[in-house]
Protein backbone atom coordinates (compact mmCIF):
# COMPACT_ATOMS: atom_id res chain seq x y z
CA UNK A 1 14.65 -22.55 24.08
CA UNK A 2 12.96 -24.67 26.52
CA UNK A 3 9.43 -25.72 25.19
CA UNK A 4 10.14 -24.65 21.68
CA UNK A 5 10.24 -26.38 18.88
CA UNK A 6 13.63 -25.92 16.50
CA UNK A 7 13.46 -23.27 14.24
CA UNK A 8 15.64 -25.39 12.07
CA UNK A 9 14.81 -26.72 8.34
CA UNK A 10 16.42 -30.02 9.59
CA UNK A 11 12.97 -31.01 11.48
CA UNK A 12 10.64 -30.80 8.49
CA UNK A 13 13.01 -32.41 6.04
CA UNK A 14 13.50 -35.35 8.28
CA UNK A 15 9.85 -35.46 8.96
CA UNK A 16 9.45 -35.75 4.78
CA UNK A 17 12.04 -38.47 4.55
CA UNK A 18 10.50 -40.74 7.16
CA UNK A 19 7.10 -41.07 5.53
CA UNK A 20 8.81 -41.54 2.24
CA UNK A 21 10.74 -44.64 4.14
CA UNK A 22 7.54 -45.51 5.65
CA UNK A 23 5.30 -45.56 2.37
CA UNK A 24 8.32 -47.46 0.37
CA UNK A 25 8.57 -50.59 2.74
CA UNK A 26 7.23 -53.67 0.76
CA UNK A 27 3.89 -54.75 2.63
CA UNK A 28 5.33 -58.24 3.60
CA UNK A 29 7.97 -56.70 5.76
CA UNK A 30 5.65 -54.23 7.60
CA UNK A 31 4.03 -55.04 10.59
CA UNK A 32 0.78 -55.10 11.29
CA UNK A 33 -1.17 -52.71 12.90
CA UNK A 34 -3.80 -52.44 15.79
CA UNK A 35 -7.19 -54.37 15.14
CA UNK A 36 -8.50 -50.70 15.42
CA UNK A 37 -10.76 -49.88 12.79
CA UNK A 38 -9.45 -47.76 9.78
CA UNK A 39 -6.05 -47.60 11.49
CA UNK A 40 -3.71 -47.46 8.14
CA UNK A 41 -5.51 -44.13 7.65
CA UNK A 42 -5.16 -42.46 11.17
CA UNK A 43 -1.71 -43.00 10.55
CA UNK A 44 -1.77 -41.65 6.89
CA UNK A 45 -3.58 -38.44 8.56
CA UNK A 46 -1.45 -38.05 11.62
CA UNK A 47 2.16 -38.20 9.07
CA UNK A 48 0.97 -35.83 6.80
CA UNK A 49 -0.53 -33.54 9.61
CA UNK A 50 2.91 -33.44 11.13
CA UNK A 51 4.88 -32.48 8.00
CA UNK A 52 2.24 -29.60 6.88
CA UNK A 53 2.76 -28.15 10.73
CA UNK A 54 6.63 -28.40 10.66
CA UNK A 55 6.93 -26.99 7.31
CA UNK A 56 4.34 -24.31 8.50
CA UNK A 57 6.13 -23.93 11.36
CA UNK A 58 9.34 -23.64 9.82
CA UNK A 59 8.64 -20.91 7.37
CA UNK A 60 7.01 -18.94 9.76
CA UNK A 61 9.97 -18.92 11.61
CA UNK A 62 12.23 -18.23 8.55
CA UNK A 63 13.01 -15.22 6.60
CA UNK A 64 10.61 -15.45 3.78
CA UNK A 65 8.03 -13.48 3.17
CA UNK A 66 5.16 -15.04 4.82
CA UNK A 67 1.84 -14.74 3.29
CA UNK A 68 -1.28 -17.41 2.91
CA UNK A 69 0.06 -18.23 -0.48
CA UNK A 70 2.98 -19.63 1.37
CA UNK A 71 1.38 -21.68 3.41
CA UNK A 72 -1.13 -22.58 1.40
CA UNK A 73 1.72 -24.08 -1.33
CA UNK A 74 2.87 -25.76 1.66
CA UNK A 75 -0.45 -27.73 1.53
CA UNK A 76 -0.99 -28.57 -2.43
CA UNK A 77 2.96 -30.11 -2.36
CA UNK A 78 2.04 -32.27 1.02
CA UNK A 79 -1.15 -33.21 -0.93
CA UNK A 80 0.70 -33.54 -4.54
CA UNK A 81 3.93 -35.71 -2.51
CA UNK A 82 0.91 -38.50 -0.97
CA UNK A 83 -0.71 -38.82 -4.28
CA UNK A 84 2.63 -39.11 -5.60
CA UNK A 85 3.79 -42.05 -3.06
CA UNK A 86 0.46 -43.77 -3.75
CA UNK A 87 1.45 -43.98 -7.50
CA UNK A 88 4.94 -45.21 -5.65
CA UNK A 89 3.65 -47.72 -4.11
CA UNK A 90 1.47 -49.17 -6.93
CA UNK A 91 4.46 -49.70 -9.58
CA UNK A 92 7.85 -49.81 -7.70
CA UNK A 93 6.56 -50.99 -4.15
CA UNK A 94 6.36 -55.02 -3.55
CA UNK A 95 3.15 -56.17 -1.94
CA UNK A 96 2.19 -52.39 -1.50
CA UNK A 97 -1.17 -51.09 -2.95
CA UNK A 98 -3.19 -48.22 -4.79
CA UNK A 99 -5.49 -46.75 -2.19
CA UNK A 100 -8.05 -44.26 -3.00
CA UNK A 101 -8.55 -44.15 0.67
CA UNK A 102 -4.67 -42.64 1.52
CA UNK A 103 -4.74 -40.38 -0.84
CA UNK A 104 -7.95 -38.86 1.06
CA UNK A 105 -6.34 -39.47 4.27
CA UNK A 106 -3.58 -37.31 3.13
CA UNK A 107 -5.21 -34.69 2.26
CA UNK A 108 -6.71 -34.76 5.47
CA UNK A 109 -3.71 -35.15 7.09
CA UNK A 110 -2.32 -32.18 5.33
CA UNK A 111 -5.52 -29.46 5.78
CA UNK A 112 -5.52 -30.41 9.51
CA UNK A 113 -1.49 -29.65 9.84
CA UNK A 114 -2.28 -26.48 8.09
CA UNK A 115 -5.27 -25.38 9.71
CA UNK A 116 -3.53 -26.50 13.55
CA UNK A 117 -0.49 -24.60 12.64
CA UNK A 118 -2.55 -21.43 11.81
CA UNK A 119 -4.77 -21.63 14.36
CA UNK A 120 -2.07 -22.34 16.78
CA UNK A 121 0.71 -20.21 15.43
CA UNK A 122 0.13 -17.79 12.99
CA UNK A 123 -2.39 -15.00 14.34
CA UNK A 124 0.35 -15.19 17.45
CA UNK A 125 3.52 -14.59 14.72
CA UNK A 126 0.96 -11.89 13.47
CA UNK A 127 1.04 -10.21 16.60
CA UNK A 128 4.57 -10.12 17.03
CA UNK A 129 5.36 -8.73 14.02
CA UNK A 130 3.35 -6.24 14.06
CA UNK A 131 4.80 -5.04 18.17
CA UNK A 132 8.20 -5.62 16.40
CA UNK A 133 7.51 -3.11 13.58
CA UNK A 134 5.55 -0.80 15.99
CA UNK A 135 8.77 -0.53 17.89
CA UNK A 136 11.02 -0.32 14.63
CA UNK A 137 8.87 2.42 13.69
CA UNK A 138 9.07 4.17 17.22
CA UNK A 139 12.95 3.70 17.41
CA UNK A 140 13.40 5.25 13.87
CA UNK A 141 11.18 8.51 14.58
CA UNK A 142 13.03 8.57 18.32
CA UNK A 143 16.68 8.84 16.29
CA UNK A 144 15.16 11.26 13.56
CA UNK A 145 13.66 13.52 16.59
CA UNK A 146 10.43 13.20 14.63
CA UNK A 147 8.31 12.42 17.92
């Protein structure tokens, strides 16, 4: 399995629960950044990028069904979950703010996981499912004597 990464919900889950951690720590007791410009939303793009891919990654690994809807529900729940910690972090989050400009980073974040993941991943997984039914198919008519 060298190379590869685990086909294992345990990857994407954990990936979930550290940006929840990270969006819930009071702003007085998180460091600060870089002096690189607009750094609070690389980071906001790059976390959410990362969980779209691993969930992305995960169910295209797993036994259900895959289809665009899929994947695309994938993306509206990443999107709906930093919306949701934005809300979080204006009413139950010390010294945390409302930011327009996360949200939108988010949503970034998320479309870019998605749209690396299928670029990346999913016309490959197309391929191979399609040689791995070819040969299902081949293997049935070879025991039926139907070749």
């Amino acid at each position: 399995m060298k190379g590869k990464l685990p086909h294992s919900i345990w990857l994407p889950a954990m990936w979930s629960v550290i940006i929840f951690i990270l969006l819930i720590i009071p702003g007085k007791d998180f460091p600060e950044g870089p002096e690189i410009p607009f750094f609070d939303k690389i980071v906001h793009v790059f976390l959410f990028a990362v969980q779209v891919f691993l969930w992305c990654r995960y169910i295209g690994y797993s036994n259900v069904r895959r289809s665009l809807w899929i994947f695309l529900l994938i993306f509206l729940i990443s999107c709906i979950y930093g919306i949701g910690m934005e809300y979080v972090q204006k009413y139950w989050v010390a010294n945390r703010g409302f930011e327009t400009g996360d949200m939108i980073a988010d949503i970034i974040g998320s479309l870019s996981g998605w749209l690396s993941y299928r670029f990346l991943f999913s016309k490959k997984q197309g391929n191979d499912h399609k040689k791995k039914l070819a040969s299902i198919e081949i293997e049935a008519a070879t025991k039926t004597n139907c070749l």
